[in-house]
PDB file of N, CA and C in Angstrom:
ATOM      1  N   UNK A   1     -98.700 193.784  96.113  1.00  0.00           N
ATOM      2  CA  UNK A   1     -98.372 192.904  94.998  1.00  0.00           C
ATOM      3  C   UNK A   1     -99.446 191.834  94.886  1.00  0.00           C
ATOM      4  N   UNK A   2     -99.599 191.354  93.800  1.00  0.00           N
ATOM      5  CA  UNK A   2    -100.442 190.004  93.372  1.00  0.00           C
ATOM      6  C   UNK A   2    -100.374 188.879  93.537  1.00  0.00           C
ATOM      7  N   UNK A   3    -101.287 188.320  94.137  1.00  0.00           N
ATOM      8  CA  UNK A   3    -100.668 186.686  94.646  1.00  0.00           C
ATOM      9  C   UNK A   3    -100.345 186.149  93.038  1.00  0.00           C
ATOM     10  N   UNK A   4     -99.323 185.115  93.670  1.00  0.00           N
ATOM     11  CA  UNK A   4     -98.812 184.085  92.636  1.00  0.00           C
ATOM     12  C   UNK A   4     -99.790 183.374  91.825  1.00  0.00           C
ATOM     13  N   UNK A   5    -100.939 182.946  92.817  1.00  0.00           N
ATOM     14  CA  UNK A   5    -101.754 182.097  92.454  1.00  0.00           C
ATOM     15  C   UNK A   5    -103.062 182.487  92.528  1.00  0.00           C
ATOM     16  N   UNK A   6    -103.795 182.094  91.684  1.00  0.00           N
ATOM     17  CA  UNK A   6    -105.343 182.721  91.794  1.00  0.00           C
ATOM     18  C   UNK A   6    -106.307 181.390  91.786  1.00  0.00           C
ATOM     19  N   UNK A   7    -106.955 180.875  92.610  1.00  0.00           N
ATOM     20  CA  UNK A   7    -107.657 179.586  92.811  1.00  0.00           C
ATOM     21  C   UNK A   7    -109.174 180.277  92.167  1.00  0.00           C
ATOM     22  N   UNK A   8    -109.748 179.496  91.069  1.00  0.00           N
ATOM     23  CA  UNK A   8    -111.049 179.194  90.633  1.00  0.00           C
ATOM     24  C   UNK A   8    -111.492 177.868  90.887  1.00  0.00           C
ATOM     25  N   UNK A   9    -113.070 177.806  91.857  1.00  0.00           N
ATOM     26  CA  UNK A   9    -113.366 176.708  91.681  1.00  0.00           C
ATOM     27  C   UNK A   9    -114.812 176.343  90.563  1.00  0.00           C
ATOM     28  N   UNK A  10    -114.800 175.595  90.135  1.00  0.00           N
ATOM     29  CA  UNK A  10    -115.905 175.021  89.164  1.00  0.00           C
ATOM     30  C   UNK A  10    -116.287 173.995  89.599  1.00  0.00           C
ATOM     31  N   UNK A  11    -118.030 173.498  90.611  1.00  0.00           N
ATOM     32  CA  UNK A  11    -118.156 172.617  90.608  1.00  0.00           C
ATOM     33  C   UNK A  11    -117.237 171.948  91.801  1.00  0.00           C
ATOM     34  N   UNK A  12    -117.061 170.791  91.342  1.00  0.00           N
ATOM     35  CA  UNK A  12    -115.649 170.167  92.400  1.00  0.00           C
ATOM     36  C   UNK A  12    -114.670 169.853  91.959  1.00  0.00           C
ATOM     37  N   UNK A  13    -114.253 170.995  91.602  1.00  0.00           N
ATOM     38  CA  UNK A  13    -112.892 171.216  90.854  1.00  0.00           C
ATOM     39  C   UNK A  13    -112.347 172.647  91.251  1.00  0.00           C
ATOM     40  N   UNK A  14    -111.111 172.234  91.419  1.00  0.00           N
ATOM     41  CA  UNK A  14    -110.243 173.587  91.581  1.00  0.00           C
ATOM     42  C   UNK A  14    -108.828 173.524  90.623  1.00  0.00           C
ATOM     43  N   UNK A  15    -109.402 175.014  90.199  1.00  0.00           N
ATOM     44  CA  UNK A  15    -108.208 175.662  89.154  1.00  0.00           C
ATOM     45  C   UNK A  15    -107.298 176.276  89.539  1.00  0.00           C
ATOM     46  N   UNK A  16    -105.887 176.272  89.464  1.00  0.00           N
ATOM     47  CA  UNK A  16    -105.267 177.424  89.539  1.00  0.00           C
ATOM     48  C   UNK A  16    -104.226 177.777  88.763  1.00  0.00           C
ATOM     49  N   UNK A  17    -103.741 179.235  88.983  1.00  0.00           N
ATOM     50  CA  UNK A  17    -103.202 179.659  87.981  1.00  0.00           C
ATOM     51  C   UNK A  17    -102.522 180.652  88.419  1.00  0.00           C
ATOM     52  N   UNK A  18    -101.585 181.036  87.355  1.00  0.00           N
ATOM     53  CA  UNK A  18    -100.335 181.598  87.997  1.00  0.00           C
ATOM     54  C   UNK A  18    -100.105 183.444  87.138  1.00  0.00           C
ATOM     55  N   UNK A  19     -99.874 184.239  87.897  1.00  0.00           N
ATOM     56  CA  UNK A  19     -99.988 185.708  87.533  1.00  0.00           C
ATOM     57  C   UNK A  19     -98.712 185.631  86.646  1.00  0.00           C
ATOM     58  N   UNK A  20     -99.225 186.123  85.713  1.00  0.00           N
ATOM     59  CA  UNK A  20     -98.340 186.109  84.027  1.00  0.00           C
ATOM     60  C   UNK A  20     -97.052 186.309  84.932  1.00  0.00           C
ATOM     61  N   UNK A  21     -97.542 187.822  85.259  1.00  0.00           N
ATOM     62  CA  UNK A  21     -96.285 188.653  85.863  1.00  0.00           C
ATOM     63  C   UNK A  21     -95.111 187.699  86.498  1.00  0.00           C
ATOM     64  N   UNK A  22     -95.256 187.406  87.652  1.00  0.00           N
ATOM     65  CA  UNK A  22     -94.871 186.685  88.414  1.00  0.00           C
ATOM     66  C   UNK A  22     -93.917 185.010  87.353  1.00  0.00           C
ATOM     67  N   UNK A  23     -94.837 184.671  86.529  1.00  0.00           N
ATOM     68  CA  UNK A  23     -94.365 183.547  85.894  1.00  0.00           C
ATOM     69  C   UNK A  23     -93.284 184.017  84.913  1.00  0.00           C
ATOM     70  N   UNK A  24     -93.202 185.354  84.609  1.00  0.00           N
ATOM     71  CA  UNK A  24     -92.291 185.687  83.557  1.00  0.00           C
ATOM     72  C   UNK A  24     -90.840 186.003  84.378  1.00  0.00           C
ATOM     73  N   UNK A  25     -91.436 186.588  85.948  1.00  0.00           N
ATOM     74  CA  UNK A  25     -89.761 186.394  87.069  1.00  0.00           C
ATOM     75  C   UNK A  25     -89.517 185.313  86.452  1.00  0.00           C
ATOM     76  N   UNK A  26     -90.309 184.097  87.303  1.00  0.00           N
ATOM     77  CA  UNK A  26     -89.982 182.689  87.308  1.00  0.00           C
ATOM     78  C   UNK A  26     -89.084 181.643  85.889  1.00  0.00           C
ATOM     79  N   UNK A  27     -89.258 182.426  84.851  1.00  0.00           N
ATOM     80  CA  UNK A  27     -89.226 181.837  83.750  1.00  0.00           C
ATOM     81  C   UNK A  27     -87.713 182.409  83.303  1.00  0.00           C
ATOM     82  N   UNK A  28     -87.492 184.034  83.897  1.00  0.00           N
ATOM     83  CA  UNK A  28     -86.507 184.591  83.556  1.00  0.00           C
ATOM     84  C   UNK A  28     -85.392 183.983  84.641  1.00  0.00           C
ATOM     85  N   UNK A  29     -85.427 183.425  85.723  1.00  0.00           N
ATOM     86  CA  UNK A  29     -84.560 183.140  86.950  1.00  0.00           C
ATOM     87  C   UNK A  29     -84.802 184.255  87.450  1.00  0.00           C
ATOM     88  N   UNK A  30     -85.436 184.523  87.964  1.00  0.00           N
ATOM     89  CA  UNK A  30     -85.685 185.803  89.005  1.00  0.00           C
ATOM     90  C   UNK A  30     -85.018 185.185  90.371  1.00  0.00           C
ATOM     91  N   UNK A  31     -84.672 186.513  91.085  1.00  0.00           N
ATOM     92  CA  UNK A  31     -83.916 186.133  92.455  1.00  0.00           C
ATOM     93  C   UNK A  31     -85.242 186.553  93.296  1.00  0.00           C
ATOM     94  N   UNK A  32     -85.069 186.235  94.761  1.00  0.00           N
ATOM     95  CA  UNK A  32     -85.956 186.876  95.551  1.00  0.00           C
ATOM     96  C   UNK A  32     -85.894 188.355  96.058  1.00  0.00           C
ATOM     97  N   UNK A  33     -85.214 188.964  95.835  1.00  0.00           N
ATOM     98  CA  UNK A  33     -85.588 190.226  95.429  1.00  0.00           C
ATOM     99  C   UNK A  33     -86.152 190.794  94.667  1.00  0.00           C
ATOM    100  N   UNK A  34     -86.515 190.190  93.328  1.00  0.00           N
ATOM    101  CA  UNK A  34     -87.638 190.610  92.434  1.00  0.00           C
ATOM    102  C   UNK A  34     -89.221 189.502  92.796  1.00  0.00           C
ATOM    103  N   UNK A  35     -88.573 188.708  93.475  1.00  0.00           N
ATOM    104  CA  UNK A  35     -89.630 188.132  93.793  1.00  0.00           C
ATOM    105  C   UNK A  35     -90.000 187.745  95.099  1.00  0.00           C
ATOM    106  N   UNK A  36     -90.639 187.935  96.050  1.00  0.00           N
ATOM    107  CA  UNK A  36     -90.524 188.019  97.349  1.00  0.00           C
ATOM    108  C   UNK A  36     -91.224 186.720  97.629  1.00  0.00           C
ATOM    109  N   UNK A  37     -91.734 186.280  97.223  1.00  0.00           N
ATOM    110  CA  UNK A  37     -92.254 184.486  97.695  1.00  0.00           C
ATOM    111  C   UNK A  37     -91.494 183.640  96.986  1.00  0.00           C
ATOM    112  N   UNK A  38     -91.102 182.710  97.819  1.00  0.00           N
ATOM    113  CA  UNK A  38     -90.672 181.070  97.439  1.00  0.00           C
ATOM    114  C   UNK A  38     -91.355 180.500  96.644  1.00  0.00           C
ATOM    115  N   UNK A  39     -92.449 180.887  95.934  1.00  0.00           N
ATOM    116  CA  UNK A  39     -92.983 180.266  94.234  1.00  0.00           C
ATOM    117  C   UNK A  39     -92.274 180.297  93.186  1.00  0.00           C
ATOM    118  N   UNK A  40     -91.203 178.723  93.187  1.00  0.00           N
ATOM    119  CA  UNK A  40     -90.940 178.924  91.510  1.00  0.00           C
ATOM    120  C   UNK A  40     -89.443 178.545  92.181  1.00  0.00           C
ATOM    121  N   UNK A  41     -88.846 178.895  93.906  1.00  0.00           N
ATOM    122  CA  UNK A  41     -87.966 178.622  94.334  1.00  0.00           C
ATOM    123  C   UNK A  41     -87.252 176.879  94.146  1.00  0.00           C
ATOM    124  N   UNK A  42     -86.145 176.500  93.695  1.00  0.00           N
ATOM    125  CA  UNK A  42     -85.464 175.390  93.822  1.00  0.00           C
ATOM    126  C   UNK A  42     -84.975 175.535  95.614  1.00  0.00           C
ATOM    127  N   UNK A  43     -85.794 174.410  96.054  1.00  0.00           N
ATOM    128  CA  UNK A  43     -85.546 174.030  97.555  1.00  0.00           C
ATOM    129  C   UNK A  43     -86.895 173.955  98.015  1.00  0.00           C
ATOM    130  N   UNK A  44     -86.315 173.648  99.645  1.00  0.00           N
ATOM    131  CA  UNK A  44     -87.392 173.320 100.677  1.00  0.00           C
ATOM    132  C   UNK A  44     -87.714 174.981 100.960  1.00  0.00           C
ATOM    133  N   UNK A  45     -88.709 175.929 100.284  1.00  0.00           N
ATOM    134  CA  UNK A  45     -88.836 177.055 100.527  1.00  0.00           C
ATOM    135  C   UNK A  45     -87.479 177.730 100.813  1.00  0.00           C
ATOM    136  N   UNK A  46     -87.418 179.014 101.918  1.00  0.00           N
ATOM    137  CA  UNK A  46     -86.310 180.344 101.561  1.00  0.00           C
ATOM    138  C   UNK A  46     -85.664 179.471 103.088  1.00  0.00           C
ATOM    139  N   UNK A  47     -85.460 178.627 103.782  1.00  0.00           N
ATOM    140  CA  UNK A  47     -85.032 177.928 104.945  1.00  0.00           C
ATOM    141  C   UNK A  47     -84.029 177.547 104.582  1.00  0.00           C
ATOM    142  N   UNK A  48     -82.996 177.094 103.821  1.00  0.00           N
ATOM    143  CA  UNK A  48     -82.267 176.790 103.180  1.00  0.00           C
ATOM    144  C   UNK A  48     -81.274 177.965 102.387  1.00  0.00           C
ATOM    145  N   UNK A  49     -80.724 178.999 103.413  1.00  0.00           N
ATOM    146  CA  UNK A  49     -80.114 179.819 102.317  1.00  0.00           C
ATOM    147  C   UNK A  49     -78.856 179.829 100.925  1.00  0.00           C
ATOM    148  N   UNK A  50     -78.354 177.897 102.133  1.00  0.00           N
ATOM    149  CA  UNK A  50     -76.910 177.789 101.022  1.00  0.00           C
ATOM    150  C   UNK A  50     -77.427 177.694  99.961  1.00  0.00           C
ATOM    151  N   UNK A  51     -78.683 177.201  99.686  1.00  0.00           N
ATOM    152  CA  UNK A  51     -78.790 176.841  97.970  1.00  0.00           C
ATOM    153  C   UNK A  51     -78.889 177.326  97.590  1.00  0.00           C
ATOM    154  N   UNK A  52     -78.723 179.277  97.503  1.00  0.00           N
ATOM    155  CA  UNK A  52     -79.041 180.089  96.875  1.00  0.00           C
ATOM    156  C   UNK A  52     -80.302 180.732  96.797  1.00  0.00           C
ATOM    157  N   UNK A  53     -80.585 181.634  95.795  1.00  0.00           N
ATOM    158  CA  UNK A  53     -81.899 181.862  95.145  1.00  0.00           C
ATOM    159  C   UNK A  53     -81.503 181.552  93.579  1.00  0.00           C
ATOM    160  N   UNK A  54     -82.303 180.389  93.194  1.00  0.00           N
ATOM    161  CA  UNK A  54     -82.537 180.033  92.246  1.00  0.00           C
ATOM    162  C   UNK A  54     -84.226 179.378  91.638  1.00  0.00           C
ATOM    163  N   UNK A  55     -84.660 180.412  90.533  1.00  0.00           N
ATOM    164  CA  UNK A  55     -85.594 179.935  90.623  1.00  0.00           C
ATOM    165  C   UNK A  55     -86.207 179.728  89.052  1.00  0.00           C
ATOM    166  N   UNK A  56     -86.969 178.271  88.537  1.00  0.00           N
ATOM    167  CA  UNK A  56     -86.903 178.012  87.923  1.00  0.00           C
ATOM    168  C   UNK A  56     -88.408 177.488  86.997  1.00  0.00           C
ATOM    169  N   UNK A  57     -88.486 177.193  86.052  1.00  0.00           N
ATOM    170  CA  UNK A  57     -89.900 177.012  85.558  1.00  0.00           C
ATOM    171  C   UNK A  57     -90.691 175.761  85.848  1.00  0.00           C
ATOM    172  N   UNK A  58     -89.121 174.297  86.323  1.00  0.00           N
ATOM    173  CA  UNK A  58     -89.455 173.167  86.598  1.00  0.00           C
ATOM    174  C   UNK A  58     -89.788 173.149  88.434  1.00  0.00           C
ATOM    175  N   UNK A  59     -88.995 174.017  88.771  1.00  0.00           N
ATOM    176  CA  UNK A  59     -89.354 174.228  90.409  1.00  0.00           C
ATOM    177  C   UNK A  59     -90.997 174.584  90.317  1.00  0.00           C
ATOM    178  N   UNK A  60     -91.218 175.865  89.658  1.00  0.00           N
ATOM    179  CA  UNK A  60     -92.348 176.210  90.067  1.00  0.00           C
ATOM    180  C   UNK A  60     -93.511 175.272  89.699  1.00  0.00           C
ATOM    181  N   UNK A  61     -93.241 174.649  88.614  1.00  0.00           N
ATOM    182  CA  UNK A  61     -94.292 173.349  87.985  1.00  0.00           C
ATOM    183  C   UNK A  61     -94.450 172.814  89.732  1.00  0.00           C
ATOM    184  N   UNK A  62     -93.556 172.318  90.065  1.00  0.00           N
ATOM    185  CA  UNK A  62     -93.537 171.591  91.706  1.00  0.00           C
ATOM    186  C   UNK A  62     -94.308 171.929  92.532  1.00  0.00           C
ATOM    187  N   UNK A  63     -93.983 173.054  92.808  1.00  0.00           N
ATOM    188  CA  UNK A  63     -94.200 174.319  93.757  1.00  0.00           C
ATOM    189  C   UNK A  63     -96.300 173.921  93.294  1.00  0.00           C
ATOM    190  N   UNK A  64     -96.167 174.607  92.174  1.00  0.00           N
ATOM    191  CA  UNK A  64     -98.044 174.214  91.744  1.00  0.00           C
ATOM    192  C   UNK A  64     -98.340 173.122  92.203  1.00  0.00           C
ATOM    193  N   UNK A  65     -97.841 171.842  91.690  1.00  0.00           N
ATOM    194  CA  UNK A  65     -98.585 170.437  92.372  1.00  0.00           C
ATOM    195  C   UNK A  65     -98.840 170.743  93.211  1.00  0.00           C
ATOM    196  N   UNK A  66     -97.852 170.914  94.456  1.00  0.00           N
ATOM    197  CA  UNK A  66     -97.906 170.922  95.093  1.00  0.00           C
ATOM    198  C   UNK A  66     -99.237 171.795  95.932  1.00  0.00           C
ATOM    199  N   UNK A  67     -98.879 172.907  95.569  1.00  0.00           N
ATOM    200  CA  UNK A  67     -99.885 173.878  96.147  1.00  0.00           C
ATOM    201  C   UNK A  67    -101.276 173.480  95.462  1.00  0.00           C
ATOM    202  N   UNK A  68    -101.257 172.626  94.594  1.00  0.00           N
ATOM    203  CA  UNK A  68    -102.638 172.884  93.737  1.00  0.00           C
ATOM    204  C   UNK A  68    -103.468 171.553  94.955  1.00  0.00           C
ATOM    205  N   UNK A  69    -103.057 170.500  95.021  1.00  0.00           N
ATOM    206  CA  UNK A  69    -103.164 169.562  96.412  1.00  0.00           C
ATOM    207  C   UNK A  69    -103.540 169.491  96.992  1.00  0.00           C
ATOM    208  N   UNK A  70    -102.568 170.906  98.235  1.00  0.00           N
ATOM    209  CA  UNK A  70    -103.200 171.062  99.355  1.00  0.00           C
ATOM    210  C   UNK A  70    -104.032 171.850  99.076  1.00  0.00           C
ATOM    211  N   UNK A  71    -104.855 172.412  98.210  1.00  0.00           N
ATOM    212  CA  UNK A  71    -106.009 173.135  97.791  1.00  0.00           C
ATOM    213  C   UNK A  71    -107.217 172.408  97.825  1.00  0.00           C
ATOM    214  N   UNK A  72    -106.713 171.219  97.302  1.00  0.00           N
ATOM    215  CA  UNK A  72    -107.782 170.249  96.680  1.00  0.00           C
ATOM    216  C   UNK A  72    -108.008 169.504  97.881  1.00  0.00           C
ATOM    217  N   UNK A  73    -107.438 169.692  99.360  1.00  0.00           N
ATOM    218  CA  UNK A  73    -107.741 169.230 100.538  1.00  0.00           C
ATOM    219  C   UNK A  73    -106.879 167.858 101.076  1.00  0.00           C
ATOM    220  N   UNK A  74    -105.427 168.125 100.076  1.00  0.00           N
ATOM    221  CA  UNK A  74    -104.929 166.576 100.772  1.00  0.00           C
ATOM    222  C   UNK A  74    -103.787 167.440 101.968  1.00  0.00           C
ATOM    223  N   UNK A  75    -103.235 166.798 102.593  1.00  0.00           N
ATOM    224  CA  UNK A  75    -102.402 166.694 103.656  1.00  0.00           C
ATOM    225  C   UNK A  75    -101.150 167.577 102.767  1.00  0.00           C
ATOM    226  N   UNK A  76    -100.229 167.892 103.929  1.00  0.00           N
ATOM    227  CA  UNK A  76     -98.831 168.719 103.229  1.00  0.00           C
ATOM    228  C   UNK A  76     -97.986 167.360 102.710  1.00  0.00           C
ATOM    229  N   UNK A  77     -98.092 166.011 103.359  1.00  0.00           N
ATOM    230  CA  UNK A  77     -97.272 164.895 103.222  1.00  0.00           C
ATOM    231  C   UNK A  77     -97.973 164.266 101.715  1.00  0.00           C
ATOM    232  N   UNK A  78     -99.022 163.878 101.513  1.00  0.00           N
ATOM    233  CA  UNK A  78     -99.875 163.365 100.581  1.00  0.00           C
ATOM    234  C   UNK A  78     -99.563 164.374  99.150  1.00  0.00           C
ATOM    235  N   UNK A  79     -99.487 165.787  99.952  1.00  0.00           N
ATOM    236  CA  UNK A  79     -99.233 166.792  98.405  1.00  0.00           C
ATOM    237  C   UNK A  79     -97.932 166.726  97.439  1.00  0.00           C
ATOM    238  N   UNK A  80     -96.645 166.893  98.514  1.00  0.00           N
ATOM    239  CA  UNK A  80     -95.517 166.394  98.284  1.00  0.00           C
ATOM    240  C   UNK A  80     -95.678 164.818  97.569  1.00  0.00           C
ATOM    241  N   UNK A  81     -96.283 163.804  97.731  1.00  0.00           N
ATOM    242  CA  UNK A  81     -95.833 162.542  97.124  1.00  0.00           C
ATOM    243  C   UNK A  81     -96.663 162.898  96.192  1.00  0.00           C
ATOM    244  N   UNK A  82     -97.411 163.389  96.133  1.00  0.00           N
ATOM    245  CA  UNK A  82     -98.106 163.555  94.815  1.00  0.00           C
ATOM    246  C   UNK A  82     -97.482 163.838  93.618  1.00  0.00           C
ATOM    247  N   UNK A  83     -96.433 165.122  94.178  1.00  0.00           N
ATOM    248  CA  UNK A  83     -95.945 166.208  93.357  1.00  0.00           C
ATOM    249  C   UNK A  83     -94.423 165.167  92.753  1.00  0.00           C
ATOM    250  N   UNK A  84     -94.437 164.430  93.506  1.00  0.00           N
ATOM    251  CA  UNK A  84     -93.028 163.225  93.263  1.00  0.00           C
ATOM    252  C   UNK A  84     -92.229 163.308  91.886  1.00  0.00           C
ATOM    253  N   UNK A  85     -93.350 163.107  90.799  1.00  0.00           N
ATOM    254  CA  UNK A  85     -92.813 162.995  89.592  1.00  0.00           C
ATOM    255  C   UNK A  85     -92.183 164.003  88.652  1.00  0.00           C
ATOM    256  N   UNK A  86     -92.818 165.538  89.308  1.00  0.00           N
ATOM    257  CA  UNK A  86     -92.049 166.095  88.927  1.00  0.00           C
ATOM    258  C   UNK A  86     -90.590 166.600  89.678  1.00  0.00           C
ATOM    259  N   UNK A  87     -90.435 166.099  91.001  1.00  0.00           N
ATOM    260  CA  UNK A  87     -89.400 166.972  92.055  1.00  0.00           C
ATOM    261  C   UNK A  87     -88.183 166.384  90.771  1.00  0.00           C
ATOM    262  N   UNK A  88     -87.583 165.160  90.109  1.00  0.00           N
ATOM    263  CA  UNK A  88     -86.615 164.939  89.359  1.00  0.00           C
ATOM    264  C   UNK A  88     -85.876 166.151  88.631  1.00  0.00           C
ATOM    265  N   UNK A  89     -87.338 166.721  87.691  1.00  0.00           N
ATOM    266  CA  UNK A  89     -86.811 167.315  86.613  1.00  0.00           C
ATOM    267  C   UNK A  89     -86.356 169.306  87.214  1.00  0.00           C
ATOM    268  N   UNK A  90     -87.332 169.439  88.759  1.00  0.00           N
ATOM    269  CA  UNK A  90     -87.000 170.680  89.550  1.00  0.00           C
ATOM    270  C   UNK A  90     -85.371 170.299  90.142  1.00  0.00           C
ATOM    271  N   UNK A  91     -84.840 169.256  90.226  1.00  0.00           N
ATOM    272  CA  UNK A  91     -83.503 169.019  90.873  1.00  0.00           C
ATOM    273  C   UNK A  91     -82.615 169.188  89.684  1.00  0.00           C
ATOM    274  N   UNK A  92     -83.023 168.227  88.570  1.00  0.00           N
ATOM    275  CA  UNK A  92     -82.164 168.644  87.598  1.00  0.00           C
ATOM    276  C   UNK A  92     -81.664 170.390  86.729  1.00  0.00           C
ATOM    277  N   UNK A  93     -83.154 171.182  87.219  1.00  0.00           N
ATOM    278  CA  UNK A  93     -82.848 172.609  86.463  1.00  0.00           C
ATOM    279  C   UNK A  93     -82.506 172.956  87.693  1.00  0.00           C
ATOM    280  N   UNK A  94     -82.614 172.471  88.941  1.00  0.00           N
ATOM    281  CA  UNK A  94     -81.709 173.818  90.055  1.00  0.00           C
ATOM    282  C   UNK A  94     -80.273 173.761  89.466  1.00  0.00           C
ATOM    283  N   UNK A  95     -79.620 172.140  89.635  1.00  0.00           N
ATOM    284  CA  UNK A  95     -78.234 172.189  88.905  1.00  0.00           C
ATOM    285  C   UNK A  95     -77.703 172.927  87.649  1.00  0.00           C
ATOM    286  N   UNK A  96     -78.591 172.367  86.580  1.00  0.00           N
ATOM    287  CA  UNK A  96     -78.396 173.081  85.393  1.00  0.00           C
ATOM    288  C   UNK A  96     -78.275 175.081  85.584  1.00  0.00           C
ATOM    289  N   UNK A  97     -79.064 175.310  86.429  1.00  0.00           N
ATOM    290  CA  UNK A  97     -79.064 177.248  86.536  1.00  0.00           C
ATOM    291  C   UNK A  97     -77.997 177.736  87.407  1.00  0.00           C
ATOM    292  N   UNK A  98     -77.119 176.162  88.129  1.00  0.00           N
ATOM    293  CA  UNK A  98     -76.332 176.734  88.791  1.00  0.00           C
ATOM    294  C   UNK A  98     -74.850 176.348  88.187  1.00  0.00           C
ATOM    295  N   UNK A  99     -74.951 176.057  87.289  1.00  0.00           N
ATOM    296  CA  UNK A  99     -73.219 175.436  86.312  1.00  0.00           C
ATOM    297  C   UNK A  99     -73.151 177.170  85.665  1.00  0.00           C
TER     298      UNK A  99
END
């Protein structure tokens, strides 16, 4: 299968980007059975089984900061606060996909 993510760098810059495929699980609520990585997952990765598999377009926005970050060479702690502003609106669609 195809990674989630495909890193281009330009310069000193790094791109990334997300396999259609994969984003159209993500977009549809794909479970992890159609999708075998925690990209796009609502939670602290698949460690967490009560919360389900739920997975969502605002999670995976997260999930990118995040990963796009530690790409760009910051710390796992530094990536997360980075990603801060969006974790709100990934908490609010885990709820919303689960009513």
């Amino acid at each position: 299968m195809a990674s989630l993510l495909i890193e281009e760098s330009v310069g000193d810059n790094t791109m990334m980007s997300i396999v259609s495929t994969e984003l159209e699980l993500v977009v549809a609520g794909a479970t992890t059975s159609e999708t075998p990585s925690d990209f796009g997952r609502c939670g602290p990765g698949t460690g967490m089984g009560f919360l389900g598999d739920v997975y969502t377009p605002q999670c995976a926005a997260h999930d990118a900061a995040v990963r796009g970050a530690e790409a760009s060479g910051e710390s796992k702690v530094m990536s997360h606060i980075k990603a801060l502003p969006l974790l709100p609106a990934a908490i609010g669609s885990y709820f919303q996909a689960r009513l």
